[in-house]
Protein backbone atom coordinates (compact mmCIF):
# COMPACT_ATOMS: atom_id res chain seq x y z
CA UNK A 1 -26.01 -27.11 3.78
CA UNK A 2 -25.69 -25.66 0.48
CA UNK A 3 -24.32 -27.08 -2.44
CA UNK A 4 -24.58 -31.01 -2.72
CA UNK A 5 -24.89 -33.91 -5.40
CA UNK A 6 -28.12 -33.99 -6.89
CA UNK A 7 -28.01 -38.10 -6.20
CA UNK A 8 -27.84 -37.00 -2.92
CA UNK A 9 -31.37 -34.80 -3.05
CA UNK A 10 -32.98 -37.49 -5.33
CA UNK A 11 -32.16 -40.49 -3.40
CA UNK A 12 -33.85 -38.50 -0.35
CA UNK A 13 -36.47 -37.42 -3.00
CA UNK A 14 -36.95 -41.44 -4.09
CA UNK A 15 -37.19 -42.59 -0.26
CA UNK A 16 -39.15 -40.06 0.97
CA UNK A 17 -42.04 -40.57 -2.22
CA UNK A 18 -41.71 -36.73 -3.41
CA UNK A 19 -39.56 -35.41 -6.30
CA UNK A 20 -37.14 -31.97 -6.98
CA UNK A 21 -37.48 -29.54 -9.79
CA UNK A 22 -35.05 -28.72 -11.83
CA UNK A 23 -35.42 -25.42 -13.24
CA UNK A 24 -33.77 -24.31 -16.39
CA UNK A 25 -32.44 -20.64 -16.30
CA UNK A 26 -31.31 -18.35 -19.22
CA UNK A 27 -30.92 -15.27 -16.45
CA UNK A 28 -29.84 -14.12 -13.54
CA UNK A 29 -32.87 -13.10 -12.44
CA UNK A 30 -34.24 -16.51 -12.66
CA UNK A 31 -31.40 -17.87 -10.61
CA UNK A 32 -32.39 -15.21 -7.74
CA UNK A 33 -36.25 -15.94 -7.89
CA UNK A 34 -35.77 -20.12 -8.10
CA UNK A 35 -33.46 -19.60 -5.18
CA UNK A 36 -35.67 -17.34 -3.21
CA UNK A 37 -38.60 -19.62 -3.93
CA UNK A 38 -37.07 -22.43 -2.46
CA UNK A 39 -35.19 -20.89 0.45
CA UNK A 40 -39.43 -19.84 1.14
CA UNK A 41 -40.53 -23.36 1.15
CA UNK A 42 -37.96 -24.61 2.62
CA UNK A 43 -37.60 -27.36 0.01
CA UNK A 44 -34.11 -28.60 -1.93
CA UNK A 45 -33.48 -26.84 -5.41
CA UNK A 46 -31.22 -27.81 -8.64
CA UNK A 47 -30.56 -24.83 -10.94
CA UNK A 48 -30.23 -26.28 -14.70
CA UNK A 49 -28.59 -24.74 -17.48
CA UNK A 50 -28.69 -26.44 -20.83
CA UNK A 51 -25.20 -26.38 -22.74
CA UNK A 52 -26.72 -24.10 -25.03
CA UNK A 53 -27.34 -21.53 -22.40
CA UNK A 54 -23.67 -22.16 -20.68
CA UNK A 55 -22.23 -21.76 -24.11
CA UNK A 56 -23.69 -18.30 -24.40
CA UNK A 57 -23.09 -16.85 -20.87
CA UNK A 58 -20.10 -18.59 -20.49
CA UNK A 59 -19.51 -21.43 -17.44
CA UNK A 60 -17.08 -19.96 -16.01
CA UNK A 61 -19.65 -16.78 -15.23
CA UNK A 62 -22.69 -19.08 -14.12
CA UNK A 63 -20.72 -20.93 -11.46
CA UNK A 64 -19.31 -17.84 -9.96
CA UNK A 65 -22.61 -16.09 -9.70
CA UNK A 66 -23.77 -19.67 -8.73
CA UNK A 67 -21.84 -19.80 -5.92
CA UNK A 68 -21.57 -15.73 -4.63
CA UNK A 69 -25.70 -16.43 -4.87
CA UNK A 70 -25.93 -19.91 -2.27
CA UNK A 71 -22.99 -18.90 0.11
CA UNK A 72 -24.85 -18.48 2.78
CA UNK A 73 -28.68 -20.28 2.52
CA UNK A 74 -28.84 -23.27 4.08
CA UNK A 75 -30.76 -25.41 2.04
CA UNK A 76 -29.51 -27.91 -0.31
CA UNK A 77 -28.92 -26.59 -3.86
CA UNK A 78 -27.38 -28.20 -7.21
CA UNK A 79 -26.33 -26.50 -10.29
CA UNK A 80 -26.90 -29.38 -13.01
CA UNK A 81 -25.42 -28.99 -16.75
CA UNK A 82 -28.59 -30.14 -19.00
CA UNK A 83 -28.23 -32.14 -22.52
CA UNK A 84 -24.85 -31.80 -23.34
CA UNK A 85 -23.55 -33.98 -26.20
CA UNK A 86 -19.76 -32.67 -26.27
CA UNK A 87 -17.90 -34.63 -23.78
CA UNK A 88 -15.04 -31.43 -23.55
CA UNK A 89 -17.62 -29.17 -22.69
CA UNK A 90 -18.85 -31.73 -20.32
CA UNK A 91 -15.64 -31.99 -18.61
CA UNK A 92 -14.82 -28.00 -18.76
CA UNK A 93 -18.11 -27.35 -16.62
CA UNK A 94 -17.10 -29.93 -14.06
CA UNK A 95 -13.46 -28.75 -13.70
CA UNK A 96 -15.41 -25.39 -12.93
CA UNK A 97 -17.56 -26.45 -10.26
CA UNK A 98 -20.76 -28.01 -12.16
CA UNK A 99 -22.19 -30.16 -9.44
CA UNK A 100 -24.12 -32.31 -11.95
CA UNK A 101 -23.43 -33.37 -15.88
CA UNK A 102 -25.76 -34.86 -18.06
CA UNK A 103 -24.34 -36.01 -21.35
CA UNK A 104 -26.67 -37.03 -23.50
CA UNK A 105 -25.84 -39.74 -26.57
CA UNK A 106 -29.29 -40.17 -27.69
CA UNK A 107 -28.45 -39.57 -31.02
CA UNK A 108 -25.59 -42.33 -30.93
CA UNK A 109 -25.71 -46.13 -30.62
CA UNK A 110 -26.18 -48.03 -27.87
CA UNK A 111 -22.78 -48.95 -27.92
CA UNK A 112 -21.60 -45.42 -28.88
CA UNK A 113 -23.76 -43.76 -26.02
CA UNK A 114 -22.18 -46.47 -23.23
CA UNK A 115 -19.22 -45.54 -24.26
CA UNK A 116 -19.15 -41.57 -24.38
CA UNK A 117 -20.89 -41.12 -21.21
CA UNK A 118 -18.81 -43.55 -19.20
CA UNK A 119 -15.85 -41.11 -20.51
CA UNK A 120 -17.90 -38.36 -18.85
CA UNK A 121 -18.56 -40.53 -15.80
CA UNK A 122 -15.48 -41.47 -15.30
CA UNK A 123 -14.08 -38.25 -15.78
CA UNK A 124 -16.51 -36.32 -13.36
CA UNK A 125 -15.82 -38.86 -10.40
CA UNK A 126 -12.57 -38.48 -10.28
CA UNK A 127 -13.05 -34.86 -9.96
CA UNK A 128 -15.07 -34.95 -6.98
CA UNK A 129 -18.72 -35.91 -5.97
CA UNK A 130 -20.03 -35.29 -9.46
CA UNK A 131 -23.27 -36.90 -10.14
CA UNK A 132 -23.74 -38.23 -14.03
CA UNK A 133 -26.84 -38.42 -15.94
CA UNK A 134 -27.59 -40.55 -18.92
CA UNK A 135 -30.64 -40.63 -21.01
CA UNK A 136 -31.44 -43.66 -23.02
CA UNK A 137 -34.43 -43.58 -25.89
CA UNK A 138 -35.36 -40.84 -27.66
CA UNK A 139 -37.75 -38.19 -25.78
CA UNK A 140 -40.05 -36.10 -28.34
CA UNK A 141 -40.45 -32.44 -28.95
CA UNK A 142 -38.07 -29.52 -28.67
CA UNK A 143 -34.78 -29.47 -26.36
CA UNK A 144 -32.19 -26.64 -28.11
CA UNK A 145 -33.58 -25.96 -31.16
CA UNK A 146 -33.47 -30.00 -31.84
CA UNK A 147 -36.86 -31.09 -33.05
CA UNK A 148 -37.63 -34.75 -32.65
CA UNK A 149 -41.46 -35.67 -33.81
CA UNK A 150 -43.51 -37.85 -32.01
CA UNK A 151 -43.08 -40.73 -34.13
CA UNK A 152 -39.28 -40.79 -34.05
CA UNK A 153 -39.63 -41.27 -30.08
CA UNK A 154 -38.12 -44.30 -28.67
CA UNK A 155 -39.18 -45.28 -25.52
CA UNK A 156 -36.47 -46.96 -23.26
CA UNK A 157 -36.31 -50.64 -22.75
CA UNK A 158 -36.13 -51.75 -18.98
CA UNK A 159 -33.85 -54.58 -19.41
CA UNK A 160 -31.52 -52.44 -21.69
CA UNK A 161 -31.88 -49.84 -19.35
CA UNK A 162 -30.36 -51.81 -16.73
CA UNK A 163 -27.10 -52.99 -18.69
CA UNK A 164 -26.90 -49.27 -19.80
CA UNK A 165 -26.59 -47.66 -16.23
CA UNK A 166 -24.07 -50.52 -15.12
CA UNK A 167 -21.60 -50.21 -17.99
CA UNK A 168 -22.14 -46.22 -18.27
CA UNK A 169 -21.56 -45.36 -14.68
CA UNK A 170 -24.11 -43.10 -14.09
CA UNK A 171 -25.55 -41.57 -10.83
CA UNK A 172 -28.91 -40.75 -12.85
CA UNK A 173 -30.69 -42.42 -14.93
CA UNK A 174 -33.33 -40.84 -17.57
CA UNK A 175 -35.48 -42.89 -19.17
CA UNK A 176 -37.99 -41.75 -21.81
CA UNK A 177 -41.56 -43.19 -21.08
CA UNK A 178 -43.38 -40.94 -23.34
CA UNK A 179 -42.80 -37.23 -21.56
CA UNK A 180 -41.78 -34.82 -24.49
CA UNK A 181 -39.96 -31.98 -24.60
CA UNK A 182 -41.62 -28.09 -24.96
CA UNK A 183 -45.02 -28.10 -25.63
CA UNK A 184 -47.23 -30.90 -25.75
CA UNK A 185 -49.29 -31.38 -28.56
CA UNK A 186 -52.19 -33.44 -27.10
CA UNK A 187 -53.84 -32.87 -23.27
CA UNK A 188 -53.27 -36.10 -22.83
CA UNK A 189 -50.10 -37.21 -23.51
CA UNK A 190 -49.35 -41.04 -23.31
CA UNK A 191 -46.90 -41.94 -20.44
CA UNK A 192 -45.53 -45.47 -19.72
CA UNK A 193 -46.22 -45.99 -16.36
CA UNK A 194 -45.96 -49.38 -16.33
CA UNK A 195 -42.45 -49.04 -17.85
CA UNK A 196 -41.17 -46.39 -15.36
CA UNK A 197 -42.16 -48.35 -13.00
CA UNK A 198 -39.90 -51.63 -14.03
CA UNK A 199 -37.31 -49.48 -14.96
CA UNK A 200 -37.04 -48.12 -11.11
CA UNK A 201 -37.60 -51.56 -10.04
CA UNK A 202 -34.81 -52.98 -11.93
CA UNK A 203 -32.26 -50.08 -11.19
CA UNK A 204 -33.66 -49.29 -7.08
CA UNK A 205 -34.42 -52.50 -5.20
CA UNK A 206 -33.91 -53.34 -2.55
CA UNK A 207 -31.87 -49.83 -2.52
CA UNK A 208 -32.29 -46.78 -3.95
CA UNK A 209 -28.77 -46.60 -6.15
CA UNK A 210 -30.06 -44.61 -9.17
CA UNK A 211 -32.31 -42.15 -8.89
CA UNK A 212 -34.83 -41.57 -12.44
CA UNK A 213 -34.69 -37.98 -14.23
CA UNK A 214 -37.94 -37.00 -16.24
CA UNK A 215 -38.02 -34.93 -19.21
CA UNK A 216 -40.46 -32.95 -20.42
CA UNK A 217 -42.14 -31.35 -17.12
CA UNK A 218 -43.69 -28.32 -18.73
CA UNK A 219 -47.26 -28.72 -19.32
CA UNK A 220 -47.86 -32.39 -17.24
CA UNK A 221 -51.37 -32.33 -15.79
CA UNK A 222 -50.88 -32.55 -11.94
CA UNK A 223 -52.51 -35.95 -11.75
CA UNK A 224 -50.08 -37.47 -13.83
CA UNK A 225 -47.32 -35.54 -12.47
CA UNK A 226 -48.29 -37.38 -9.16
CA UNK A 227 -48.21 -40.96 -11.24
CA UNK A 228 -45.08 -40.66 -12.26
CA UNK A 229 -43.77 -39.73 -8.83
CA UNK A 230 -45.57 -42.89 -7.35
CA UNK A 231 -43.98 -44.82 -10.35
CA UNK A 232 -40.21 -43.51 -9.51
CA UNK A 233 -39.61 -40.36 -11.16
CA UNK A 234 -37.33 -38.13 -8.89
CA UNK A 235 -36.26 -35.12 -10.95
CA UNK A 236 -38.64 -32.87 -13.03
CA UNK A 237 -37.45 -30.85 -15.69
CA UNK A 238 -38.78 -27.66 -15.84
CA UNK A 239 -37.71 -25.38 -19.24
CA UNK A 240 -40.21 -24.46 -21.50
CA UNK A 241 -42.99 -23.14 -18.74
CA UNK A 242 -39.98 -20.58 -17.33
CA UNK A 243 -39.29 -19.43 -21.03
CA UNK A 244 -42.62 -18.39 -21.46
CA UNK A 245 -43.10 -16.53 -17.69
CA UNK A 246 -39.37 -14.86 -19.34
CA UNK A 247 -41.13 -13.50 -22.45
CA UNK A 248 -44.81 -13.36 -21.53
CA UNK A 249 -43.76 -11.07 -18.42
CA UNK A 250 -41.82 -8.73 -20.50
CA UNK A 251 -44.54 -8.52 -22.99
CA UNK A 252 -46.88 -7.59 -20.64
CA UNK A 253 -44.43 -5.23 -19.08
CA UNK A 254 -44.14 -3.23 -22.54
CA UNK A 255 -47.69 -3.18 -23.20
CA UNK A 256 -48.25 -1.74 -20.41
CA UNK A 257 -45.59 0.44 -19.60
CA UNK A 258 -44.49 1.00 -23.20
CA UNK A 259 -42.36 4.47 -22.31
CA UNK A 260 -40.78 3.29 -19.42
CA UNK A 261 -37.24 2.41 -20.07
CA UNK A 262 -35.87 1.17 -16.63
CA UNK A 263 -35.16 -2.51 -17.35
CA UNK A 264 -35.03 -3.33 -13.44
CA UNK A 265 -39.25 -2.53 -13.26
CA UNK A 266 -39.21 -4.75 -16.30
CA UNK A 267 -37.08 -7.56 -14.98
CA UNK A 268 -38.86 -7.37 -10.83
CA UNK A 269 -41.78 -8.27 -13.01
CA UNK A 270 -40.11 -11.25 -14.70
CA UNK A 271 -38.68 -12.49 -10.95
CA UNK A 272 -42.08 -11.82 -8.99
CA UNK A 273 -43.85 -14.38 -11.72
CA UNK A 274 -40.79 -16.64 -11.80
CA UNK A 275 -40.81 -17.47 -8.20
CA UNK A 276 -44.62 -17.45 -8.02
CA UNK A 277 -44.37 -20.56 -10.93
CA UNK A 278 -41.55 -22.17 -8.85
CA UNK A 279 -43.58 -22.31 -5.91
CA UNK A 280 -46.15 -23.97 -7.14
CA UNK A 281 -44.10 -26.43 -8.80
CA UNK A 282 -42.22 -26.98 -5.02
CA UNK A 283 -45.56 -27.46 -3.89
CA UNK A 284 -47.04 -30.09 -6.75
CA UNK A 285 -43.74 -32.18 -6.45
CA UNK A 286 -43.89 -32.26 -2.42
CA UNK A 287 -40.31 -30.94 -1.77
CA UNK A 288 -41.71 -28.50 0.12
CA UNK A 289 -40.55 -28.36 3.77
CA UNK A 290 -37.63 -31.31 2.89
CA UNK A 291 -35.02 -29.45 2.74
């Protein structure tokens, strides 16, 4: 099967009761291990990049590799482009072969944010089968060196959030209900249930037209990853927890090997804990076996 929409996944995913990771990579290596973890369980994958990341490694490299990489595995895969607020770059990564945008106008109006991401929507469907994501409120913590504090949140309004996905054109919808970005800085972070769940309601019945995209996946306690799925959440977001496998693996690596310069020990380290933490993820969300 290969390479398909992410609406396509997440309306299974939605159906079905279960939800898909979405894992952000900064590496090749973490490509390989997300892919081999999934191809494993047997479960449908979405390999994220956040514009940041595509900036710096250049789109035009990711998609190739992208591509040379799911060939020939037969489970469904989706490379998604993650918070991008410049609708040119937008458009560049889906001329390329992106399979998924999300352009996020957060930080604009409501007005201003209809209006940019239907350009990207519009855009991106006229390519080709192009999902679009659009986030509406403001999600908390850390996303690109962007800090928003947890008072400066804004959670999304349900009947906003419905005039918002019909004038936008989006495939995706992501709402923030209280999930933050990075780390969390309490154990028990307040989520919105209730408000997810009118917000799927509004936007899925009696179909499923628009799947919902959570932010903020690092660090959820499984029970309430479990909620939210039960509530309508889809997509997970997984960024921060790879980051830290990424650096706490090499760390570990040159404490303990501190002489050995042959980078490929180093990064078989960073890949064998990589795919271990996808796994498990694969296996909290329920994808597992659905591909």
């Amino acid at each position: 099967m290969a390479t398909v929409s992410a609406k396509e996944m997440l309306i299974a995913a939605s159906k079905g009761n279960y939800a898909i990771g979405a894992f952000n990579i900064t590496s090749l290596v973490q490509m390989a291990a997300i892919v081999e973890a999934a191809i494993e369980k047997n479960s449908p994958i979405i390999i994220q990049t956040s514009a940041t990341i595509a900036k710096f490694l250049k789109p035009e490299i990711i998609v190739a590799i992208y591509k040379v990489l799911v060939q020939t595995i037969k489970i469904p895969v989706s490379l998604y482009l993650d918070h991008c607020t410049d609708v040119d770059f937008c458009k560049r990564c889906a001329d390329l072969g992106y399979t998924n945008i999300m352009f996020d106008g957060s930080s604009l109006s409501y007005e201003g944010n209809i209006k940019m991401t239907r350009i990207v929507s519009d855009y991106c469907h006229k390519v080709g089968n192009i999902s679009v994501e659009g986030e509406l409120g403001i999600v908390s913590g850390t996303e690109d060196h962007n800090i928003v504090a947890e008072d400066d949140a804004q959670l999304c309004d349900p009947e906003q959030a419905q005039d918002f996905v019909e004038r936008s054109g989006i495939d995706l919808f992501s709402p923030a209900i209280g999930t933050a970005h990075g780390v969390y800085q309490t154990e028990n972070p307040f989520i919105d249930y209730e408000r997810l769940n009118n917000i799927y309601r509004l936007l899925n019945y009696p179909e499923v037209k628009t799947p919902l995209v959570i932010h903020g996946g690092t660090g959820l306690k499984e029970s309430v990853v479990k909620k939210i799925i039960k509530n309508g959440g889809s997509k997970f977001n997984i960024s921060t927890n790879l980051k830290h496998i990424l650096i706490d693996s090499t760390k570990k690596f040159l404490e303990e090997e501190p002489f050995n310069y042959e980078p490929i020990k180093m990064d078989k380290l960073v890949k064998a804990n990589t795919k271990s933490r996808i796994k498990y993820y694969i296996d909290l969300l329920g994808s597992a076996g659905k591909a």
